[in-house]
N, C-alpha and C. Protein backbone atom coordinates (compact mmCIF):
# COMPACT_ATOMS: atom_id res chain seq x y z
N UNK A 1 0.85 -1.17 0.00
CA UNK A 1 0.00 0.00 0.00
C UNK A 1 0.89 1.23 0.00
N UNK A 2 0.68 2.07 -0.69
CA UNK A 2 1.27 3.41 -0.98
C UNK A 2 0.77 4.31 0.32
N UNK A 3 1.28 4.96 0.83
CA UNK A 3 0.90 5.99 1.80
C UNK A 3 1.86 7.23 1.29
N UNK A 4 1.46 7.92 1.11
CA UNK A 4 1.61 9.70 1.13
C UNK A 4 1.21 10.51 2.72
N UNK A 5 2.67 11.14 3.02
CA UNK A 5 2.46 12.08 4.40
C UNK A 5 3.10 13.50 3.77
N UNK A 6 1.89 14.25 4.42
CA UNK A 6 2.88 15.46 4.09
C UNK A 6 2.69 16.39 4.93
N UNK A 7 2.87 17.48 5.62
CA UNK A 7 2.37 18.25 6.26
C UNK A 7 1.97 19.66 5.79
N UNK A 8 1.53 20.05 6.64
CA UNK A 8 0.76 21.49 6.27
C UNK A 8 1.47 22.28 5.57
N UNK A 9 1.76 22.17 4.48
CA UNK A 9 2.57 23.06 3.17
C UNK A 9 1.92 23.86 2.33
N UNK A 10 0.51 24.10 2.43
CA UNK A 10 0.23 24.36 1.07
C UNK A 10 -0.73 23.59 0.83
N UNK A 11 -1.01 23.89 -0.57
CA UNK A 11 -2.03 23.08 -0.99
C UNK A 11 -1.73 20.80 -1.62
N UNK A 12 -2.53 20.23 -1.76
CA UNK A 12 -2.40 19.32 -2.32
C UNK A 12 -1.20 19.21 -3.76
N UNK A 13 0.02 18.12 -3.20
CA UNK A 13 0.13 17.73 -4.54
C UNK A 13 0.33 16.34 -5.43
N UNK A 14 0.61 16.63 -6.73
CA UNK A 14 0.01 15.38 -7.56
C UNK A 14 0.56 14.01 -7.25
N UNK A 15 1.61 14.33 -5.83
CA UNK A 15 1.90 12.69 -5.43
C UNK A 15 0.49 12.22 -4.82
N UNK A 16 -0.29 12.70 -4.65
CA UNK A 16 -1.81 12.32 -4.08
C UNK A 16 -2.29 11.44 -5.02
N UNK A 17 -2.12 12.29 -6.69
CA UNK A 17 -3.28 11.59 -7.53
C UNK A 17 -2.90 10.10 -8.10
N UNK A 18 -2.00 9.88 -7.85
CA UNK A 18 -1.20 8.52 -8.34
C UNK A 18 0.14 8.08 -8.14
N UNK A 19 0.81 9.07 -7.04
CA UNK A 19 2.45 8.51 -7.13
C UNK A 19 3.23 8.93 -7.81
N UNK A 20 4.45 9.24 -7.09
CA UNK A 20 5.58 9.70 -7.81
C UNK A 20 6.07 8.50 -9.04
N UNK A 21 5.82 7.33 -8.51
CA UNK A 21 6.32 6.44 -9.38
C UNK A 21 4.87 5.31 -10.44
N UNK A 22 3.69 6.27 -10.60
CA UNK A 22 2.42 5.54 -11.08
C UNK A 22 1.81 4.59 -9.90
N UNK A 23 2.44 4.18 -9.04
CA UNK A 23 1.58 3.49 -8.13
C UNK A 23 0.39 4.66 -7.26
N UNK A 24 -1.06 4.14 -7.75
CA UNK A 24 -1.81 4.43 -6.80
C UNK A 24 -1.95 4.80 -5.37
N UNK A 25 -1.69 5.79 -4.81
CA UNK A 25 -1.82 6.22 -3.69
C UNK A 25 -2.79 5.57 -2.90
N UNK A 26 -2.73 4.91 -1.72
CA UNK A 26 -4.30 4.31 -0.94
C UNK A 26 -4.99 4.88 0.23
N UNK A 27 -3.42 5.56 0.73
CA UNK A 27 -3.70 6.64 1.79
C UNK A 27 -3.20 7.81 2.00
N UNK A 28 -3.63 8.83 2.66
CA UNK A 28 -2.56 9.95 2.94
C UNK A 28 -2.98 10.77 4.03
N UNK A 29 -1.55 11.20 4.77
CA UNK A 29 -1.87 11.67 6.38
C UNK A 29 -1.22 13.18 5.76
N UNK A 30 -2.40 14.05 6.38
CA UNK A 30 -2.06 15.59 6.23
C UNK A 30 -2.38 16.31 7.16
N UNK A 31 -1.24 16.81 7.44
CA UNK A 31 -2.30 18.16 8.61
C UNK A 31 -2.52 19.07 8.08
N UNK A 32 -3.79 19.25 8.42
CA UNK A 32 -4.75 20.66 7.84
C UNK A 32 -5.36 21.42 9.31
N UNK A 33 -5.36 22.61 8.22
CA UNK A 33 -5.95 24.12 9.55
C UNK A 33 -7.07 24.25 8.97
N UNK A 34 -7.88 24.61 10.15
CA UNK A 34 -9.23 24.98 10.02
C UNK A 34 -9.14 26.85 10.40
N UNK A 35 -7.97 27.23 10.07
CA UNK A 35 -7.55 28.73 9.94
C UNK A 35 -6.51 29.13 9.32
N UNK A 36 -6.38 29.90 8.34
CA UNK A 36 -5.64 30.49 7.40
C UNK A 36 -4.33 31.06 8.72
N UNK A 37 -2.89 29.95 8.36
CA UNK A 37 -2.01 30.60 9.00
C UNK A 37 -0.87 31.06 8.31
N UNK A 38 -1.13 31.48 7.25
CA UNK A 38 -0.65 32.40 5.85
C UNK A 38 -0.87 32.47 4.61
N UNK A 39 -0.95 33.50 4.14
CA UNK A 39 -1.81 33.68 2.60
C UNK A 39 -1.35 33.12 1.63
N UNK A 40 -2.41 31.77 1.51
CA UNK A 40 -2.52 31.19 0.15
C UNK A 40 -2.66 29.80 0.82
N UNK A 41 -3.20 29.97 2.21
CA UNK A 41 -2.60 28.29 2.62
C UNK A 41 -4.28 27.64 2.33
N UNK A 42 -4.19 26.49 2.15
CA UNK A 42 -4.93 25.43 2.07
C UNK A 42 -6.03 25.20 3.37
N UNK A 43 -7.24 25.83 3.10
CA UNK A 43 -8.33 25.23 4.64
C UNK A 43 -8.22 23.93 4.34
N UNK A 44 -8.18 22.97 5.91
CA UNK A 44 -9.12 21.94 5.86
C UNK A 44 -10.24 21.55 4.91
N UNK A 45 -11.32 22.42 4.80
CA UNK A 45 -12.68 21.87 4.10
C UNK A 45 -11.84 21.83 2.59
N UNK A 46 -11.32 22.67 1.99
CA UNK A 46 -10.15 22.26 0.33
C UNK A 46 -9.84 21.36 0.16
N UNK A 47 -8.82 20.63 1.01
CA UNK A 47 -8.10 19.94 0.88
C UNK A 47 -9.09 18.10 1.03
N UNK A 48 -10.10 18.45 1.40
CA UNK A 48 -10.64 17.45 1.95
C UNK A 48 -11.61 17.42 0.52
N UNK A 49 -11.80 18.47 -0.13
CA UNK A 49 -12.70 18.22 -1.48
C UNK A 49 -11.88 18.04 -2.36
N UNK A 50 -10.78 18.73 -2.59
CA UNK A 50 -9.41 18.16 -3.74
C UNK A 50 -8.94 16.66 -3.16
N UNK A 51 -8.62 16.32 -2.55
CA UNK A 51 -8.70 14.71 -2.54
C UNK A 51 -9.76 14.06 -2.72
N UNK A 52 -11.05 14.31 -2.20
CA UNK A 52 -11.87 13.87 -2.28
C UNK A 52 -12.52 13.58 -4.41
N UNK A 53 -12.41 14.40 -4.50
CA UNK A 53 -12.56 14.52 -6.28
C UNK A 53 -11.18 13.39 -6.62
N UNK A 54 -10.68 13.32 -5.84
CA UNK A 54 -9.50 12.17 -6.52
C UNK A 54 -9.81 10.77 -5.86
N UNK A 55 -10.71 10.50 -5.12
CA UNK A 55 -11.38 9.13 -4.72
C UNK A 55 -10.53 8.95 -3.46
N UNK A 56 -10.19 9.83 -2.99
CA UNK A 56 -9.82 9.32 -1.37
C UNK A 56 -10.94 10.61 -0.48
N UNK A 57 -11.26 9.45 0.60
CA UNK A 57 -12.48 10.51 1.35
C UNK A 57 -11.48 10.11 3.00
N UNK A 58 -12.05 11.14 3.55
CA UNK A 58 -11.91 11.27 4.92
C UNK A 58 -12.47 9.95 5.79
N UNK A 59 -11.22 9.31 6.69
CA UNK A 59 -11.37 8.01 7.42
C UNK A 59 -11.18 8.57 8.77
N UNK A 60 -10.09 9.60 9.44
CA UNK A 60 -10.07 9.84 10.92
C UNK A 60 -9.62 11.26 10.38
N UNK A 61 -9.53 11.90 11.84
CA UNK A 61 -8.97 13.33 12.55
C UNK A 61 -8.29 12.75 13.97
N UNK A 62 -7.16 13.27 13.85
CA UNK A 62 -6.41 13.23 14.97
C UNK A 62 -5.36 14.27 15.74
N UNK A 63 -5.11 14.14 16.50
CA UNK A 63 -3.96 14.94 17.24
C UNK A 63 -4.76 16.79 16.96
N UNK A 64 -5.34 17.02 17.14
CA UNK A 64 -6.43 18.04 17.29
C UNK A 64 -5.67 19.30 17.98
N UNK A 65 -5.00 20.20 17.36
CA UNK A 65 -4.73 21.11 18.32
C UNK A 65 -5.20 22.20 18.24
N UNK A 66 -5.95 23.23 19.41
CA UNK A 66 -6.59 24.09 19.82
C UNK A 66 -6.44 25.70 20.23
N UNK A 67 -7.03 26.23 19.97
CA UNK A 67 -6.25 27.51 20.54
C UNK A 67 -6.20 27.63 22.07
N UNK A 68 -5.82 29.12 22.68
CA UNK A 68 -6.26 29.36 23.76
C UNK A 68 -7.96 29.17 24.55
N UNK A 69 -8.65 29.85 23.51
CA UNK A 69 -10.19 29.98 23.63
C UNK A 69 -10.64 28.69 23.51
N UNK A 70 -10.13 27.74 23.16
CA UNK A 70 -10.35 26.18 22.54
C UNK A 70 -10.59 25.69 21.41
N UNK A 71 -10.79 26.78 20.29
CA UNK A 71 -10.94 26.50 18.77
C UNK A 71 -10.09 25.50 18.17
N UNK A 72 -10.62 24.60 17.40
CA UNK A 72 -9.87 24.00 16.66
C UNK A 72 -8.88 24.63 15.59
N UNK A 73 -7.61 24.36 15.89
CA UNK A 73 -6.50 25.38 14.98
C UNK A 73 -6.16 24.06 13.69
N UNK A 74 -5.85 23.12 13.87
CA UNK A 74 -5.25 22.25 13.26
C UNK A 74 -4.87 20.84 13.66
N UNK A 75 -5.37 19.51 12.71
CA UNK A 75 -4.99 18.14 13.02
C UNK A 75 -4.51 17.43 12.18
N UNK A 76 -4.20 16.01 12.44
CA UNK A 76 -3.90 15.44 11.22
C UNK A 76 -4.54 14.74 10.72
N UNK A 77 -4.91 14.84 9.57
CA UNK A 77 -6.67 14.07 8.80
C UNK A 77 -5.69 12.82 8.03
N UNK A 78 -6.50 11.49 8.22
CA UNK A 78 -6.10 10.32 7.63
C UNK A 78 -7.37 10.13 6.46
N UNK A 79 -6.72 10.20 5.10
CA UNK A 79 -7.78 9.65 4.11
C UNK A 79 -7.02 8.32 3.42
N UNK A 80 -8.46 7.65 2.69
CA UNK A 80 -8.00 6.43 1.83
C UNK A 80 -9.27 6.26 0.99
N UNK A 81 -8.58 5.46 0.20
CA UNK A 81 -9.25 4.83 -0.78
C UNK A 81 -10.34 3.81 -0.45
């Protein structure tokens, strides 16, 4: 099984849609913000519809981290095929 990790960089890229080397991707661990923490970055709800249009949907949320007030700032979302 192919797994793709990447962290909060930016937006999605095309090692998602099939692999650096043509093998099918089956999973991929990303952390995503549910708040813009610099211009041009990738929300959560994006990143979860640009994979999603590529046939991997959302399986968990984890490691959840919060602000002061308790808002959700950012976790790491596990998708698959």
């Amino acid at each position: 099984m192919a797994l793709a990790r990447r962290p909060d960089a930016g937006p999605a890229g095309p090692e998602y849609a099939g692999g650096r080397d043509g093998r099918a991707v089956q999973a991929v661990r990303r952390e995503c913000s549910f708040v813009a923490l610099y211009e041009g970055h990738a929300l959560a709800d994006e990143v979860i519809a640009w994979l999603r249009e590529r046939g991997l949907r959302l399986i968990g949320v984890y490691n959840m981290a919060n602000d002061r007030d308790g808002r959700a700032v950012q976790a790491d979302f596990l998708f698959g095929r």
